[in-house]
N, C-alpha and C. Protein backbone atom coordinates (compact mmCIF):
# COMPACT_ATOMS: atom_id res chain seq x y z
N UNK A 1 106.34 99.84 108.43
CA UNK A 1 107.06 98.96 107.54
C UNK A 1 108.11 98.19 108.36
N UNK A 2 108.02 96.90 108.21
CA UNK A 2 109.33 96.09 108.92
C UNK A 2 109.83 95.62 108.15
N UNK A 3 111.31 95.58 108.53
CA UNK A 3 112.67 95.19 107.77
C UNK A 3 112.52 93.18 108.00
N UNK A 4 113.73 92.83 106.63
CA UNK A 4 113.81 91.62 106.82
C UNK A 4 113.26 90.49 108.09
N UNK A 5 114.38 91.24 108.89
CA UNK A 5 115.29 90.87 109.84
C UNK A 5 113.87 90.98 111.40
N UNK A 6 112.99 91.62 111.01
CA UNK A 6 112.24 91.91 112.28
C UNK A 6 110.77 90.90 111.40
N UNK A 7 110.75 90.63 110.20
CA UNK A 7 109.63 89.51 110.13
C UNK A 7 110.14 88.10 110.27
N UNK A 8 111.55 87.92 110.29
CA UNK A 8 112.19 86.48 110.86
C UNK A 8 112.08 86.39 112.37
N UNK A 9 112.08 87.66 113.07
CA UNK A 9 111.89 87.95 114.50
C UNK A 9 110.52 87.55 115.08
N UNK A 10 109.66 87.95 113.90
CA UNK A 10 107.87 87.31 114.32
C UNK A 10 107.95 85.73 113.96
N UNK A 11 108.62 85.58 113.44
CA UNK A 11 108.19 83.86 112.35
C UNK A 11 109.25 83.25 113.92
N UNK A 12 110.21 83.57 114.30
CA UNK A 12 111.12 82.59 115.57
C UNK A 12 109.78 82.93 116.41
N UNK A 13 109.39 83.50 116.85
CA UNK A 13 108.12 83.61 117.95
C UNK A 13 107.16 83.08 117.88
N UNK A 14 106.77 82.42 116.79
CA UNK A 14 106.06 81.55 116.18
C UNK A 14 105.91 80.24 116.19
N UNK A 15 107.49 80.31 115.71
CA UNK A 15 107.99 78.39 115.65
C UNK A 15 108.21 78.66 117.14
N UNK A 16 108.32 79.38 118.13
CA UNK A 16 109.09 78.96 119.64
C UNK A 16 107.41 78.62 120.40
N UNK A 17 106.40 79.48 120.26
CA UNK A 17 104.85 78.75 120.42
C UNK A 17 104.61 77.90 120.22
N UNK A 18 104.99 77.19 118.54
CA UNK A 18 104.42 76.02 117.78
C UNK A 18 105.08 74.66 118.65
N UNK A 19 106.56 74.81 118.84
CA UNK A 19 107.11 74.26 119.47
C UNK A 19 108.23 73.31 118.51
N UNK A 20 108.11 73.82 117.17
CA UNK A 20 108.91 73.75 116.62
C UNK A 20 109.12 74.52 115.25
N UNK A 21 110.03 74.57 114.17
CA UNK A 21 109.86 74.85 113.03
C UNK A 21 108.78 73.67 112.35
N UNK A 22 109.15 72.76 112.19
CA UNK A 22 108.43 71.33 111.68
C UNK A 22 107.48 71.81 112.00
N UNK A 23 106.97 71.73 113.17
CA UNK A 23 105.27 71.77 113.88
C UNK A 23 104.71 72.99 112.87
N UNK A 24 105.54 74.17 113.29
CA UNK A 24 104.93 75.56 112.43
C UNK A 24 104.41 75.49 110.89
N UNK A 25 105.62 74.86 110.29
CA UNK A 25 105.65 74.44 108.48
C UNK A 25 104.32 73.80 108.32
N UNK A 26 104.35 72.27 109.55
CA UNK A 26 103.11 71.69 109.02
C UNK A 26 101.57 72.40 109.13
N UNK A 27 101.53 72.90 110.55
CA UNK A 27 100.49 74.11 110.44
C UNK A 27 99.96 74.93 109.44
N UNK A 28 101.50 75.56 108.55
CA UNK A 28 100.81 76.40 107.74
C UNK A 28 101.00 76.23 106.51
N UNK A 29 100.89 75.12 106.34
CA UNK A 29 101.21 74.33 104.87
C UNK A 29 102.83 74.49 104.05
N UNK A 30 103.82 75.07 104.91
CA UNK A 30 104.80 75.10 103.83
C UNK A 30 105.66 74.30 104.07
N UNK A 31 107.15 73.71 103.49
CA UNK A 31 107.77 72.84 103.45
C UNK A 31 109.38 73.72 104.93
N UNK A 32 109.15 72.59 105.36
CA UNK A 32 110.64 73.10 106.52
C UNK A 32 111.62 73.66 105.96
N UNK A 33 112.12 73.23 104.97
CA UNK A 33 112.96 73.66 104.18
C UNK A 33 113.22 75.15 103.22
N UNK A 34 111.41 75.65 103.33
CA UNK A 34 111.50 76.50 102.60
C UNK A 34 111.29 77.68 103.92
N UNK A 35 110.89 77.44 105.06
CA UNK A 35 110.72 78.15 106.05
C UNK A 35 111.93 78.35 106.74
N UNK A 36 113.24 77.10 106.97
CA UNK A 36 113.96 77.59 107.27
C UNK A 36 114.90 78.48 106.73
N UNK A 37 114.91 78.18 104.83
CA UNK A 37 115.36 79.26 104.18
C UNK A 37 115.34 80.51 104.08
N UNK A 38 114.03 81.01 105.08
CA UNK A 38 113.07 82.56 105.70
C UNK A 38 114.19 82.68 106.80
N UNK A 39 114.07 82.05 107.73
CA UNK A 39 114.64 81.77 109.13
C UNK A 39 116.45 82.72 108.99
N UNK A 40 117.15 81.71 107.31
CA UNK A 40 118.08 81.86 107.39
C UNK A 40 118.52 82.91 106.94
N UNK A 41 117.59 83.67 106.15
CA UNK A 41 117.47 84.88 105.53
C UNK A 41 118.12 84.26 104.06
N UNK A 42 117.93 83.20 103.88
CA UNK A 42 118.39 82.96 102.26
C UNK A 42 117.21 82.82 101.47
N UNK A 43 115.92 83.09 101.89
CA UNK A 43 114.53 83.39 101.09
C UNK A 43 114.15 84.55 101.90
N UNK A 44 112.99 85.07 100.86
CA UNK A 44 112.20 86.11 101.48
C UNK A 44 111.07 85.53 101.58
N UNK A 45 110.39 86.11 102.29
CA UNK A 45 109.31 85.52 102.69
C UNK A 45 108.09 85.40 101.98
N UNK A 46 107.01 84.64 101.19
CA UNK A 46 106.31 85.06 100.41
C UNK A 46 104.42 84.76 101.17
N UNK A 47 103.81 84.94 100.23
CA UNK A 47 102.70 85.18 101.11
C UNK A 47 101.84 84.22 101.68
N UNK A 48 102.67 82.91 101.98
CA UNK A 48 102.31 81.75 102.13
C UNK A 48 102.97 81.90 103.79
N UNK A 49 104.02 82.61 104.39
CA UNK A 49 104.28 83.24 105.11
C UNK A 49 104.02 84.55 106.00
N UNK A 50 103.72 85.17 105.05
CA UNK A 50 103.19 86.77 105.77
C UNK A 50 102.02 86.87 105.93
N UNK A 51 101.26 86.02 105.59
CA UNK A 51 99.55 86.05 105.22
C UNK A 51 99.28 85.77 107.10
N UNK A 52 99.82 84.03 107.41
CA UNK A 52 99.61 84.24 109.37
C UNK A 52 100.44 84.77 110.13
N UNK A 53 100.98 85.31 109.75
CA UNK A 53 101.91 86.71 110.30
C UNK A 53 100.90 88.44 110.56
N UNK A 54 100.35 88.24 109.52
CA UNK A 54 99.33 89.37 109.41
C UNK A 54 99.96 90.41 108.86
N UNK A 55 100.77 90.26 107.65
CA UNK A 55 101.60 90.85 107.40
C UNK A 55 101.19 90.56 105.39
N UNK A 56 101.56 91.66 104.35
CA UNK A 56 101.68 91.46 103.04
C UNK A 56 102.86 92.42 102.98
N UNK A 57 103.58 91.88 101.45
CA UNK A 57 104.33 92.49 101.32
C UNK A 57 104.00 93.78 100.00
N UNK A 58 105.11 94.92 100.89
CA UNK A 58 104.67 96.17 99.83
C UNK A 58 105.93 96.30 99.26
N UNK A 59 105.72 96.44 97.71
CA UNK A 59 106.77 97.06 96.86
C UNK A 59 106.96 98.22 96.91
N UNK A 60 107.93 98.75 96.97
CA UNK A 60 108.24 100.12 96.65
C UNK A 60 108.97 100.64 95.55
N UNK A 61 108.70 101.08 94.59
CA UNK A 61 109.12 102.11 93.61
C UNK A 61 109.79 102.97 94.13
N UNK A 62 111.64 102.94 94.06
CA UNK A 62 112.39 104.12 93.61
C UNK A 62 112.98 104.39 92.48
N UNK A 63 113.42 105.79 92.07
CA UNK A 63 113.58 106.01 91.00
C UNK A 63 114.68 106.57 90.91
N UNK A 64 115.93 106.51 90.27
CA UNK A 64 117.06 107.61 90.21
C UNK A 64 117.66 107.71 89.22
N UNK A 65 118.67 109.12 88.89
CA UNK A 65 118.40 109.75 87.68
C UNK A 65 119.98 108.54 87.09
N UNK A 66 119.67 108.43 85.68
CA UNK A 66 120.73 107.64 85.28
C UNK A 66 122.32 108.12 85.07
C-alpha cells in the first residue's frame, strides 16, 4: 500500500521523463490543472491517474466503537 505522498513521488518521475507536467497531462488525457492539483496534494488522485501509474485505489473500511 502507498501513501499519498509516495504516488505524487511516481507521478514527479513521470512528468520529469515526459519532460513536462503539460507534456504528461496531454499524454494521458487529463487537464494540467487537475494533475497539478495531484502534484500539490490538493486532489487525490483518481483513476484517470493511477490506472498509468499501475496503480488502483483501495478503500479501506475502519470501524470504531461510538
Amino acid at each position: 500500500m502507498l501513501t499519498n505522498l509516495q504516488v505524487r513521488n511516481r507521478l514527479k518521475r513521470e512528468i520529469l521523463r515526459a519532460g513536462s507536467l503539460r507534456n504528461l497531462a496531454k499524454r494521458w488525457c487529463v487537464s494540467p490543472s487537475y494533475m497539478s492539483d495531484v502534484m500539490l496534494g490538493q486532489r487525490n488522485p483518481g483513476p484517470a491517474i493511477l490506472k498509468p501509474l499501475g496503480l488502483k485505489r483501495r478503500i479501506r473500511r475502519d470501524y470504531m466503537e461510538a
